[in-house]
Structures are given as structure tokens and as C-alpha cells.
C-alpha atoms as a PDB file:
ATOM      1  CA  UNK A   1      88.414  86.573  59.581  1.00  0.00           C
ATOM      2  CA  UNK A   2      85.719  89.374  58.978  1.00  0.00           C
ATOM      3  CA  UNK A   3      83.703  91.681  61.469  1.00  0.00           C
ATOM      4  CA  UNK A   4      80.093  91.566  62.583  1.00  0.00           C
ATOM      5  CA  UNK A   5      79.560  94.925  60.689  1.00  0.00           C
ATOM      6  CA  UNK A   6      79.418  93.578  57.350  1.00  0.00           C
ATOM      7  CA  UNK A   7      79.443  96.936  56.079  1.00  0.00           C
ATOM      8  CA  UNK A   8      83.095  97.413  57.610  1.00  0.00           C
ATOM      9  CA  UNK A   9      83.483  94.274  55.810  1.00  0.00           C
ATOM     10  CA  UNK A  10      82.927  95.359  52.547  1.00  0.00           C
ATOM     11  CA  UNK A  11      84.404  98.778  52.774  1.00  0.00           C
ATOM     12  CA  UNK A  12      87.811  97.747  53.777  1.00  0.00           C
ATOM     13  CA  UNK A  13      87.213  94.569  51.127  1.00  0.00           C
ATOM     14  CA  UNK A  14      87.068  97.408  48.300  1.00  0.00           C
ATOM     15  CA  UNK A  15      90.166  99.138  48.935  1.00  0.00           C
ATOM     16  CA  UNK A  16      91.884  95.801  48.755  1.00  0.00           C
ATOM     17  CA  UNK A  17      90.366  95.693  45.337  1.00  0.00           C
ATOM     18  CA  UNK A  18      91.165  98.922  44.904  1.00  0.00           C
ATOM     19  CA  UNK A  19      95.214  97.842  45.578  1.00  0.00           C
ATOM     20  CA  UNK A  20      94.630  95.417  42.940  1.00  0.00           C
ATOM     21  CA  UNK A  21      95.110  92.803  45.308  1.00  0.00           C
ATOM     22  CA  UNK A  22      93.664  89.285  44.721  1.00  0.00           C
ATOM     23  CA  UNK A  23      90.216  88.739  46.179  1.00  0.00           C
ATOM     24  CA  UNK A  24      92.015  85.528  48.419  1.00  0.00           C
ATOM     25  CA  UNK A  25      95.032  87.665  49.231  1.00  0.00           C
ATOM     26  CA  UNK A  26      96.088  86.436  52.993  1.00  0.00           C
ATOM     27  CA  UNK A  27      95.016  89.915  54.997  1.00  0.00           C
ATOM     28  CA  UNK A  28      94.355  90.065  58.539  1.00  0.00           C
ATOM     29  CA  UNK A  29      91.255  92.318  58.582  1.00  0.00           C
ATOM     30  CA  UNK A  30      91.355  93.405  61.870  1.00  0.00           C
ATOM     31  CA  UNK A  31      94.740  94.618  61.623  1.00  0.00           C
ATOM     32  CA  UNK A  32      93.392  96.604  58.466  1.00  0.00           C
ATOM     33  CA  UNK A  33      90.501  97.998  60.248  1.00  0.00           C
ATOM     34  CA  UNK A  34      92.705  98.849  62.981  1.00  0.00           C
ATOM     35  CA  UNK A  35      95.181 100.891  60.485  1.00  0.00           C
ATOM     36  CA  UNK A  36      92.069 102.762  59.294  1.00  0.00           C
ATOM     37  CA  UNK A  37      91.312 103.794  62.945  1.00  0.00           C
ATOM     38  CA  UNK A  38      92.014 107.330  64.244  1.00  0.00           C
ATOM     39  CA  UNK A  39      92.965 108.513  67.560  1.00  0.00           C
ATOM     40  CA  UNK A  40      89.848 110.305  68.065  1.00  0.00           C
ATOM     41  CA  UNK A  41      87.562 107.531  67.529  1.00  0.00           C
ATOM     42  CA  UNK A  42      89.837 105.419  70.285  1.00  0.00           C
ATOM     43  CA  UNK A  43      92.884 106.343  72.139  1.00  0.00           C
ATOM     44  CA  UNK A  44      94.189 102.566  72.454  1.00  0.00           C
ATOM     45  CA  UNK A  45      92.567 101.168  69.806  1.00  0.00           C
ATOM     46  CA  UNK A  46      94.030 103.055  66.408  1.00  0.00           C
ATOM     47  CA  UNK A  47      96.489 102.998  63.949  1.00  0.00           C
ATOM     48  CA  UNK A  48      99.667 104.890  66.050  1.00  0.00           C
ATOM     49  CA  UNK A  49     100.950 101.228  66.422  1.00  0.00           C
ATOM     50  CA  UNK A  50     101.188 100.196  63.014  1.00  0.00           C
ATOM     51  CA  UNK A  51     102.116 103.529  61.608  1.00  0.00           C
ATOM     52  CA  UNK A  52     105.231 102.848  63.378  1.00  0.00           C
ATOM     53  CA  UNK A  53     105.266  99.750  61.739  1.00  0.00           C
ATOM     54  CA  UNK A  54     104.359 100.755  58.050  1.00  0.00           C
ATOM     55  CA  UNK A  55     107.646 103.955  58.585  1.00  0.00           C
ATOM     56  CA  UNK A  56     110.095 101.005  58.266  1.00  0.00           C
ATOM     57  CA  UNK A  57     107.870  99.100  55.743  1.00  0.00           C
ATOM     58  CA  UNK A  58     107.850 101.499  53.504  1.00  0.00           C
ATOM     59  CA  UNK A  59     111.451 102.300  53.723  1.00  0.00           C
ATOM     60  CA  UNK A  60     112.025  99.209  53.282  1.00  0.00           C
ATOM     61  CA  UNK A  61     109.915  98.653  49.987  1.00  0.00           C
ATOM     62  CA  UNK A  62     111.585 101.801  48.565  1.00  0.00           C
ATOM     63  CA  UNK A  63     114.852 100.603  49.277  1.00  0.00           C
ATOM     64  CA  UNK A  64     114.382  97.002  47.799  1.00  0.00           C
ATOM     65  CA  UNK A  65     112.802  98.938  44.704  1.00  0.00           C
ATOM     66  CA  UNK A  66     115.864 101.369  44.292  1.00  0.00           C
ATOM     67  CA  UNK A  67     118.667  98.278  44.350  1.00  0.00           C
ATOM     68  CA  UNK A  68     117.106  96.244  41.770  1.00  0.00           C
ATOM     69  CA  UNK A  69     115.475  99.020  39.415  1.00  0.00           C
ATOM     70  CA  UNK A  70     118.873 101.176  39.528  1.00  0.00           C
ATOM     71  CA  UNK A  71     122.083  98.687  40.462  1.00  0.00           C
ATOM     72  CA  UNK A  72     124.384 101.415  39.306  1.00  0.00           C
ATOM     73  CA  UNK A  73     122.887 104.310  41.561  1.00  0.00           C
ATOM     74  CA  UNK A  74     125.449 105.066  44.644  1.00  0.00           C
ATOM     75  CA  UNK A  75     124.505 104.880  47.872  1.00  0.00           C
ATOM     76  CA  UNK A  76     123.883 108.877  48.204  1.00  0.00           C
ATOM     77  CA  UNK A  77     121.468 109.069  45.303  1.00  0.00           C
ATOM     78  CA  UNK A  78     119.643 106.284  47.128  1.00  0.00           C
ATOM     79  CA  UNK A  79     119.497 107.797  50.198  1.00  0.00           C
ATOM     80  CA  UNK A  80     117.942 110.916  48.539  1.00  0.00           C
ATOM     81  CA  UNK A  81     115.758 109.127  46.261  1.00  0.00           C
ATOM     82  CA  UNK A  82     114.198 107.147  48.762  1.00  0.00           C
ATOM     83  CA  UNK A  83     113.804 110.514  50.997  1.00  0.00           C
ATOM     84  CA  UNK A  84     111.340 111.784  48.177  1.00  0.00           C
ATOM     85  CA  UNK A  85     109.560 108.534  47.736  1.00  0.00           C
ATOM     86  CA  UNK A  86     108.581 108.095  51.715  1.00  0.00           C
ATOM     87  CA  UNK A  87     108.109 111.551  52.809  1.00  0.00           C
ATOM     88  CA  UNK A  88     104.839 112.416  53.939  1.00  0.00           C
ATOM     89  CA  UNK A  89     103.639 114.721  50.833  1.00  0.00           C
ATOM     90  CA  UNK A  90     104.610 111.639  48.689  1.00  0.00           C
ATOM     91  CA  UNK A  91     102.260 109.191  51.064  1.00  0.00           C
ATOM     92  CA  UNK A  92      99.506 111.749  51.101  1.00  0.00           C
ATOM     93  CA  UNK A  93      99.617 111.614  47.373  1.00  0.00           C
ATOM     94  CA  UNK A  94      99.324 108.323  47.207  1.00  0.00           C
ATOM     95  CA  UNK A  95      96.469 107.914  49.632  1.00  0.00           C
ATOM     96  CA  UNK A  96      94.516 110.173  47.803  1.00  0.00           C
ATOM     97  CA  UNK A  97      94.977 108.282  45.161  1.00  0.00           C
ATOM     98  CA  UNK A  98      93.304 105.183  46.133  1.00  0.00           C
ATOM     99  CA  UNK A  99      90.731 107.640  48.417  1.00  0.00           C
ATOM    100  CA  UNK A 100      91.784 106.487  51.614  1.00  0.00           C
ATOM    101  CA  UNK A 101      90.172 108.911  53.509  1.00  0.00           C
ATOM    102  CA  UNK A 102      87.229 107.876  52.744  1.00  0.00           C
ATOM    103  CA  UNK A 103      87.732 104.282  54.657  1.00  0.00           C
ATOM    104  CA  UNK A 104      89.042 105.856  57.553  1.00  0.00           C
ATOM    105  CA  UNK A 105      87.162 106.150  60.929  1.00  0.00           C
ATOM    106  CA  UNK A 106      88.250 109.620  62.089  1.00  0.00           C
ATOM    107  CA  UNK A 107      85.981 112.293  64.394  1.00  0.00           C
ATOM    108  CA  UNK A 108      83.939 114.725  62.557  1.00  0.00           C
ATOM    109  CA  UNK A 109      86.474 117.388  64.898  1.00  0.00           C
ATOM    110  CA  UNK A 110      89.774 116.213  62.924  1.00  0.00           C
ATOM    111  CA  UNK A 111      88.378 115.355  59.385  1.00  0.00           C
ATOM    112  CA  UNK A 112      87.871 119.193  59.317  1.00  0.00           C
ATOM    113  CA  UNK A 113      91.404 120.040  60.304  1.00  0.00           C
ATOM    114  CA  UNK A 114      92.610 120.726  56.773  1.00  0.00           C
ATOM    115  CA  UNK A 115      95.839 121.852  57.710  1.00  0.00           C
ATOM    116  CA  UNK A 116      96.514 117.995  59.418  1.00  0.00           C
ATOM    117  CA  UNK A 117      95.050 116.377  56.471  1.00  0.00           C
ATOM    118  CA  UNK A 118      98.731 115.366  54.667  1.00  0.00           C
ATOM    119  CA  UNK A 119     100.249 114.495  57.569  1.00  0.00           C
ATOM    120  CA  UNK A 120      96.964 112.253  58.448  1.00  0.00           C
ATOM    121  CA  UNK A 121      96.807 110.827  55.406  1.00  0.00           C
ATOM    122  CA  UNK A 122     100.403 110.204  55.258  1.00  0.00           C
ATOM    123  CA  UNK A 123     100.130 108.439  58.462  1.00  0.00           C
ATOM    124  CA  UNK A 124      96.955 106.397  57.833  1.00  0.00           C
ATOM    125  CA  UNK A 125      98.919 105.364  54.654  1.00  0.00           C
ATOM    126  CA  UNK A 126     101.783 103.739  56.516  1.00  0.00           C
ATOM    127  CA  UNK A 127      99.680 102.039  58.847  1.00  0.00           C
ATOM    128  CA  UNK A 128      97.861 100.058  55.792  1.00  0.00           C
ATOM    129  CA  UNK A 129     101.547  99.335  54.777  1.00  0.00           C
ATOM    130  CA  UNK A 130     101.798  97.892  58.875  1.00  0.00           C
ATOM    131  CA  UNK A 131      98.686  95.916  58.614  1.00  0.00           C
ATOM    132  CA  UNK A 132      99.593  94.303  55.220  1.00  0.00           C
ATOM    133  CA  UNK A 133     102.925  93.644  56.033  1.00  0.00           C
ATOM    134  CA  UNK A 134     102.076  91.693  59.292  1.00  0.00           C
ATOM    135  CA  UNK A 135      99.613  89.911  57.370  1.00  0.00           C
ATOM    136  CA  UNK A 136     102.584  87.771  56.073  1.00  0.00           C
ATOM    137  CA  UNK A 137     105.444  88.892  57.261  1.00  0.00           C
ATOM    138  CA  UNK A 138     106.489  89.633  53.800  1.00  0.00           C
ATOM    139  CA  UNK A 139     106.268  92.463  51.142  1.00  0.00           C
ATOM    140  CA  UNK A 140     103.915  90.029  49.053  1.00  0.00           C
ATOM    141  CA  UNK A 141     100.884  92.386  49.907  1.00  0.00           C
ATOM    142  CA  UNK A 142     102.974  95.649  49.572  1.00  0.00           C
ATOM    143  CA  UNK A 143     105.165  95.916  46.150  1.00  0.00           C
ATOM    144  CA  UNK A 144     102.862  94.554  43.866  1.00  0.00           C
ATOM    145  CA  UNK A 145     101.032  98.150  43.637  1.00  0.00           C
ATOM    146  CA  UNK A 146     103.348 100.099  45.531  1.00  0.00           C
ATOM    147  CA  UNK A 147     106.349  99.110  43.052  1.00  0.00           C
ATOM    148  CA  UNK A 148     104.818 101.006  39.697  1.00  0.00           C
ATOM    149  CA  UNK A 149     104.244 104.435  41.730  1.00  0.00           C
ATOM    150  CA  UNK A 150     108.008 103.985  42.934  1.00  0.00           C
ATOM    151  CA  UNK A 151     108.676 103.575  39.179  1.00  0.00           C
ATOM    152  CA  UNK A 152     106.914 107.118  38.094  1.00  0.00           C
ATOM    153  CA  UNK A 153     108.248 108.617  40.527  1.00  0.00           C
ATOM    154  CA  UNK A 154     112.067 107.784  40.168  1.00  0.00           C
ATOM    155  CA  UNK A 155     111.486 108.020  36.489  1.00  0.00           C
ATOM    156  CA  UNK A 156     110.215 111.665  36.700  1.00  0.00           C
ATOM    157  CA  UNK A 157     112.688 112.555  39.668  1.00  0.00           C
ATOM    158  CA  UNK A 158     115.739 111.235  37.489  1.00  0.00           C
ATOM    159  CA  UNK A 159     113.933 113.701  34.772  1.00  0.00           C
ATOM    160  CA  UNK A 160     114.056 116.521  37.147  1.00  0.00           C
ATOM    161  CA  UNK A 161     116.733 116.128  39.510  1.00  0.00           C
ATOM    162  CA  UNK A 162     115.625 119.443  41.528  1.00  0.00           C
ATOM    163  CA  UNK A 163     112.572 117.471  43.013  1.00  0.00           C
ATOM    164  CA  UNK A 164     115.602 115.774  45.054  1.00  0.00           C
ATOM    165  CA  UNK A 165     115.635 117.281  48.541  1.00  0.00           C
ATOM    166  CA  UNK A 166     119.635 117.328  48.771  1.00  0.00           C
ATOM    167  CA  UNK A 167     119.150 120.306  51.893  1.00  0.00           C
ATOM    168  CA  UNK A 168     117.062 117.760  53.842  1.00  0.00           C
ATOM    169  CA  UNK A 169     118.754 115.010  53.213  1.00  0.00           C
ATOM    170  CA  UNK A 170     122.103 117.133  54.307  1.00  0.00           C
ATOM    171  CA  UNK A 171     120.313 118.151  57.375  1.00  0.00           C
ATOM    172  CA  UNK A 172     119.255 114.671  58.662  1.00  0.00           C
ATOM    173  CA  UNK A 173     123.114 113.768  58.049  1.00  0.00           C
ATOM    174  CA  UNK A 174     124.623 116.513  60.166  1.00  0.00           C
ATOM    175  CA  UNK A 175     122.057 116.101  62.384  1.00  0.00           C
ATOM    176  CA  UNK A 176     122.748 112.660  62.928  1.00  0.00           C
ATOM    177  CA  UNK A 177     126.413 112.823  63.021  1.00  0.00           C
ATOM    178  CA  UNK A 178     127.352 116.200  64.498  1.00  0.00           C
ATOM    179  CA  UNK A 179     124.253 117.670  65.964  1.00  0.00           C
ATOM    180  CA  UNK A 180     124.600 121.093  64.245  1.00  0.00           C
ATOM    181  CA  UNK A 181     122.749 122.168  60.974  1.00  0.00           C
ATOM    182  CA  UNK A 182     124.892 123.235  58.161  1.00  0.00           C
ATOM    183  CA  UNK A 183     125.320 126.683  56.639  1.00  0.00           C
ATOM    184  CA  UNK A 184     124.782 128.170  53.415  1.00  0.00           C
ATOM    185  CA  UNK A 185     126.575 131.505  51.969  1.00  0.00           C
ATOM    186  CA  UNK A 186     125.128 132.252  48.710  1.00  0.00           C
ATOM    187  CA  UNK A 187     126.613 134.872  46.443  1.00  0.00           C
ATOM    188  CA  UNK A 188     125.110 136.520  43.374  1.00  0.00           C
ATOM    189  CA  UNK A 189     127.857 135.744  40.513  1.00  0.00           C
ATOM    190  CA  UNK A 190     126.044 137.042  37.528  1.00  0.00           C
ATOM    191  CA  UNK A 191     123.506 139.512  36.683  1.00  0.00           C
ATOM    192  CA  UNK A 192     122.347 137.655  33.428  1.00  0.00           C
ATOM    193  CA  UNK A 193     118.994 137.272  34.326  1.00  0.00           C
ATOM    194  CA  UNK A 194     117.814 133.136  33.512  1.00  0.00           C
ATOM    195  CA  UNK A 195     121.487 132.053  33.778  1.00  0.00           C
ATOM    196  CA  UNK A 196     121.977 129.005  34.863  1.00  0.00           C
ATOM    197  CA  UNK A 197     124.689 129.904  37.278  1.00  0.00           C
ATOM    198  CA  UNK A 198     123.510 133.297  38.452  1.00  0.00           C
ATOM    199  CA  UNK A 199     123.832 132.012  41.650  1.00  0.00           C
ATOM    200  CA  UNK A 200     127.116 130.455  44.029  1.00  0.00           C
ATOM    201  CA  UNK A 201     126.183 128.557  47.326  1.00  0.00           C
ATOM    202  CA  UNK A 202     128.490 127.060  50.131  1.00  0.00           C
ATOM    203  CA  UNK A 203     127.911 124.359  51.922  1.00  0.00           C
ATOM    204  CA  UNK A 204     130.017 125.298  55.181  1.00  0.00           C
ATOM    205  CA  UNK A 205     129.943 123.062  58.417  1.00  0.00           C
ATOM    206  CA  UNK A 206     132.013 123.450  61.235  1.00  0.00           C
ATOM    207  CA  UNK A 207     134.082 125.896  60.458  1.00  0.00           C
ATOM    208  CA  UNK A 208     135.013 124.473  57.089  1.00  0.00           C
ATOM    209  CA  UNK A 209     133.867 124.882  53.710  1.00  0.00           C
ATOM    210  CA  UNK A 210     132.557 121.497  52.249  1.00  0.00           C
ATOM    211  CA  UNK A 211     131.156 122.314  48.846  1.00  0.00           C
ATOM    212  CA  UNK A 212     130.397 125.071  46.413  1.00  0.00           C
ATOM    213  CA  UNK A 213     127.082 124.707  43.684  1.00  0.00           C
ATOM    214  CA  UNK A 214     125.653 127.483  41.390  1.00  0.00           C
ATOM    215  CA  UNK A 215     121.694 127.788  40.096  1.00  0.00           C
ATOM    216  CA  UNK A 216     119.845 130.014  38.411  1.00  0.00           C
ATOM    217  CA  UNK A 217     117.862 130.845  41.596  1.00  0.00           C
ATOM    218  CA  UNK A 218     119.006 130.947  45.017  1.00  0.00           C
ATOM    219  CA  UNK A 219     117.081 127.868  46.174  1.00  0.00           C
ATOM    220  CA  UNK A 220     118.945 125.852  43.635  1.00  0.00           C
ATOM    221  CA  UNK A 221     122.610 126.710  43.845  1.00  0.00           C
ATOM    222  CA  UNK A 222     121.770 125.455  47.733  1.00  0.00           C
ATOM    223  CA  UNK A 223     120.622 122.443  46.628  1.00  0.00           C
ATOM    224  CA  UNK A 224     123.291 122.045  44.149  1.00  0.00           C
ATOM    225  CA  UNK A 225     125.935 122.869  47.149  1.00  0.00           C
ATOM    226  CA  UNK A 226     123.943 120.350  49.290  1.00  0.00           C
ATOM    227  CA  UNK A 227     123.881 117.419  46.887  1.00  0.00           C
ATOM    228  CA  UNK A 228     128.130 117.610  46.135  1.00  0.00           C
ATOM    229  CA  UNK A 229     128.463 118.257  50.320  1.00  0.00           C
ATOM    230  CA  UNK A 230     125.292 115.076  50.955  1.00  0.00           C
ATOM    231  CA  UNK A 231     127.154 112.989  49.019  1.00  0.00           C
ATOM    232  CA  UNK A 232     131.136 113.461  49.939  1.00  0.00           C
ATOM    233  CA  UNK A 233     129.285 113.047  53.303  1.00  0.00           C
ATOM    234  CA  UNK A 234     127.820 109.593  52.271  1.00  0.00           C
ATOM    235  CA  UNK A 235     131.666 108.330  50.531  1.00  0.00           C
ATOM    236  CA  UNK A 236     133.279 109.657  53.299  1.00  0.00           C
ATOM    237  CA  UNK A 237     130.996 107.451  56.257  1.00  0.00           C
ATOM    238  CA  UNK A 238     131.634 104.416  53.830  1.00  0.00           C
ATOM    239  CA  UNK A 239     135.584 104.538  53.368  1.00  0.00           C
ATOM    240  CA  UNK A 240     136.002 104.564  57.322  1.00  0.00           C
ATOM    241  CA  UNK A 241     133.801 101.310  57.446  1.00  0.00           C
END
């Protein structure tokens, strides 16, 4: 199916090229063009719909990516992977990328809002991800290109293990499970400065004291502390299923 603005046409035809997607691949253009719509140009007719959509696509892709690239990765390190690979920066990145901006119909009001620009990106991202999964119901339109950025990605997160978010991740848990944030005590241990355990955090929640990490910097003994507390967390939920 394609518009009667051939121009449309064409535009949203080049990003599909861009995707290095086959010139016969089965997309539903409307659906695209809708995914490349912003609130301000319509308030029914936009991309809010399959944003919502293209959140659990993506996760979904990630995860799919994670079990059969790394089969010996526990669940924890998934979880925290995948939190990197779908957050919003990450999608923004991406985006830019493959210059989606410059295929989406946004007002001349909120293309100037700089600060909104990630999370708009981020956002128009997962609604392409929407539009391409409902084209077939499958992830036939999605891993194909979306598959080698997971693989940078992992590779140089694996390379650099502080790129993992362990506090988020944490935070979503206890969130989810006890509705309280968890606390941090951090202690300075040495005065070597560059030592890689200058710093000792805690990880306490509730009252008790779940995990201890050190860091040459404040910032990373937490996320140290986080990543032994994230994943006890994550053992713990499975050996009471």
C-alpha cells in the first residue's frame, strides 16, 4: 500500500533502505508513517500507540539476542544487559544513527525543544520497532539490523562492565517488590589516591545490610554494591519459584 504523497512515499521508502531491509520487505506503510507522526502534528493520529508497542518489541528483540549470543549469562546479567541496550539514551543513539529525525513529522514548536530531543527520538524509535513488528507479526523486519548494534554493544559493555547500570536496575527491583528505594553507606577505606578500592559501599534495604562493593570512586563502589545486592536479588526471586 503507498500514500497519495509520493514524496511521503519515498521518504519513508529510504529509511527502509537505510535498515538494510529488502526493497519487497512485507511493511505496512501506513503503520510506518504513522510511527513517524508526532503529537503535535495530530493528537489521535501519531505514534503514542505504537511506541507502546515497539517498548515490548524491543525488549523482546534484546532478550532473544542475549539467550542465544550468551547461553551461559545468568539471568541477572541479562536483566542488566538488556537495561542498557533498551534505555532511551541507547534508542536515541541509534536513531541518530539511521537520521530518523529527519523522517519524522513533528511541529516546528517541539523540533526546537533540545532538551526533549533523546527522549523523542527514543520514542519515535520504538514506534518504527511497533510498525515493523505488526507488519508480520514477527521479528523478521526487526533483528536483521537491530541484532549487530546489540552485538557492539554487549561486546563493548562485557569490555567495560561499569557501563552496566547495576543502581537502576536495583532500583526497579525494590521498587517492584517492596516499594522502597535502597540505601547506600559509602565509606572512604583508603587514601591511596587511583586505588582501586579506595572506596566501600553498602547496599542496605530494610533494615538489613545486603551487600558490600569497593571502587576507586564513589560512584563505582555503589555500583559494585548494587550489582552483588541486584543479583542475590535475582537468585533469590528464582529459588522460591
Amino acid at each position: 500500500m503507498s500514500f497519495q504523497d509520493p514524496r511521503r512515499q519515498k521518504q519513508l521508502e529510504k529509511l527502509i533502505q537505510k535498515l538494510g531491509l529488502p526493497e519487497q520487505a512485507s511493511v505496512k506503510w501506513p503503520l510506518l508513517d504513522l510511527a513517524l507522526t508526532h503529537a503535535t502534528i495530530s493528537p489521535t493520529a501519531n505514534y503514542e500507540q505504537l511506541e507502546f508497542i515497539g517498548d515490548s518489541v524491543v525488549r523482546l528483540a534484546a532478550s532473544e539476542f542475549l539467550w542465544e549470543t550468551y547461553p551461559d549469562w545468568s539471568v541477572g546479567d541479562f536483566s542488566a544487559i538488556r537495561k542498557v541496550l533498551v534505555s532511551d539514551r541507547t534508542l536515541a543513539q541509534l536513531a541518530n544513527i539511521y537520521g530518523l529525525e529527519r523522517y519524522l513529522l513533528v511541529s516546528g514548536s517541539a523540533a526546537g525543544d533540545t532538551a526533549g530531543q533523546t527522549s523523542r527520538l527514543a520514542d519515535a524509535f520504538e514506534a518504527v520497532l511497533g510498525a515493523l513488528y505488526l507488519s508480520t507479526h514477527t521479528l523478521e523486519l526487526v533483528r536483521p539490523w537491530l541484532d549487530p548494534h546489540f552485538q557492539q554493544l554487549s561486546t563493548e559493555i562485557r569490555q567495560d562492565p561499569a557501563r552496566l547500570n547495576y543502581k537502576d536496575a536495583l532500583q526497579e527491583w525494590t521498587q517492584a517488590h517492596y516499594k522502597v528505594l535502597p540505601e547506600y553507606r559509602v565509606q572512604e577505606t583508603s587514601q591511596i589516591h587511583g586505588d582501586a578500592h579506595r572506596f566501600t559501599a553498602e547496599v542496605w534495604l530494610q533494615g538489613q545490610r545486603w551487600s558490600q562493593g569497593t571502587g576507586h570512586s564513589k560512584k563505582a563502589a555503589e555500583q559494585a554494591a548494587a550489582k552483588d545486592a541486584f543479583l542475590l536479588a535475582i537468585k533469590t526471586q528464582q529459588s522460591s519459584l
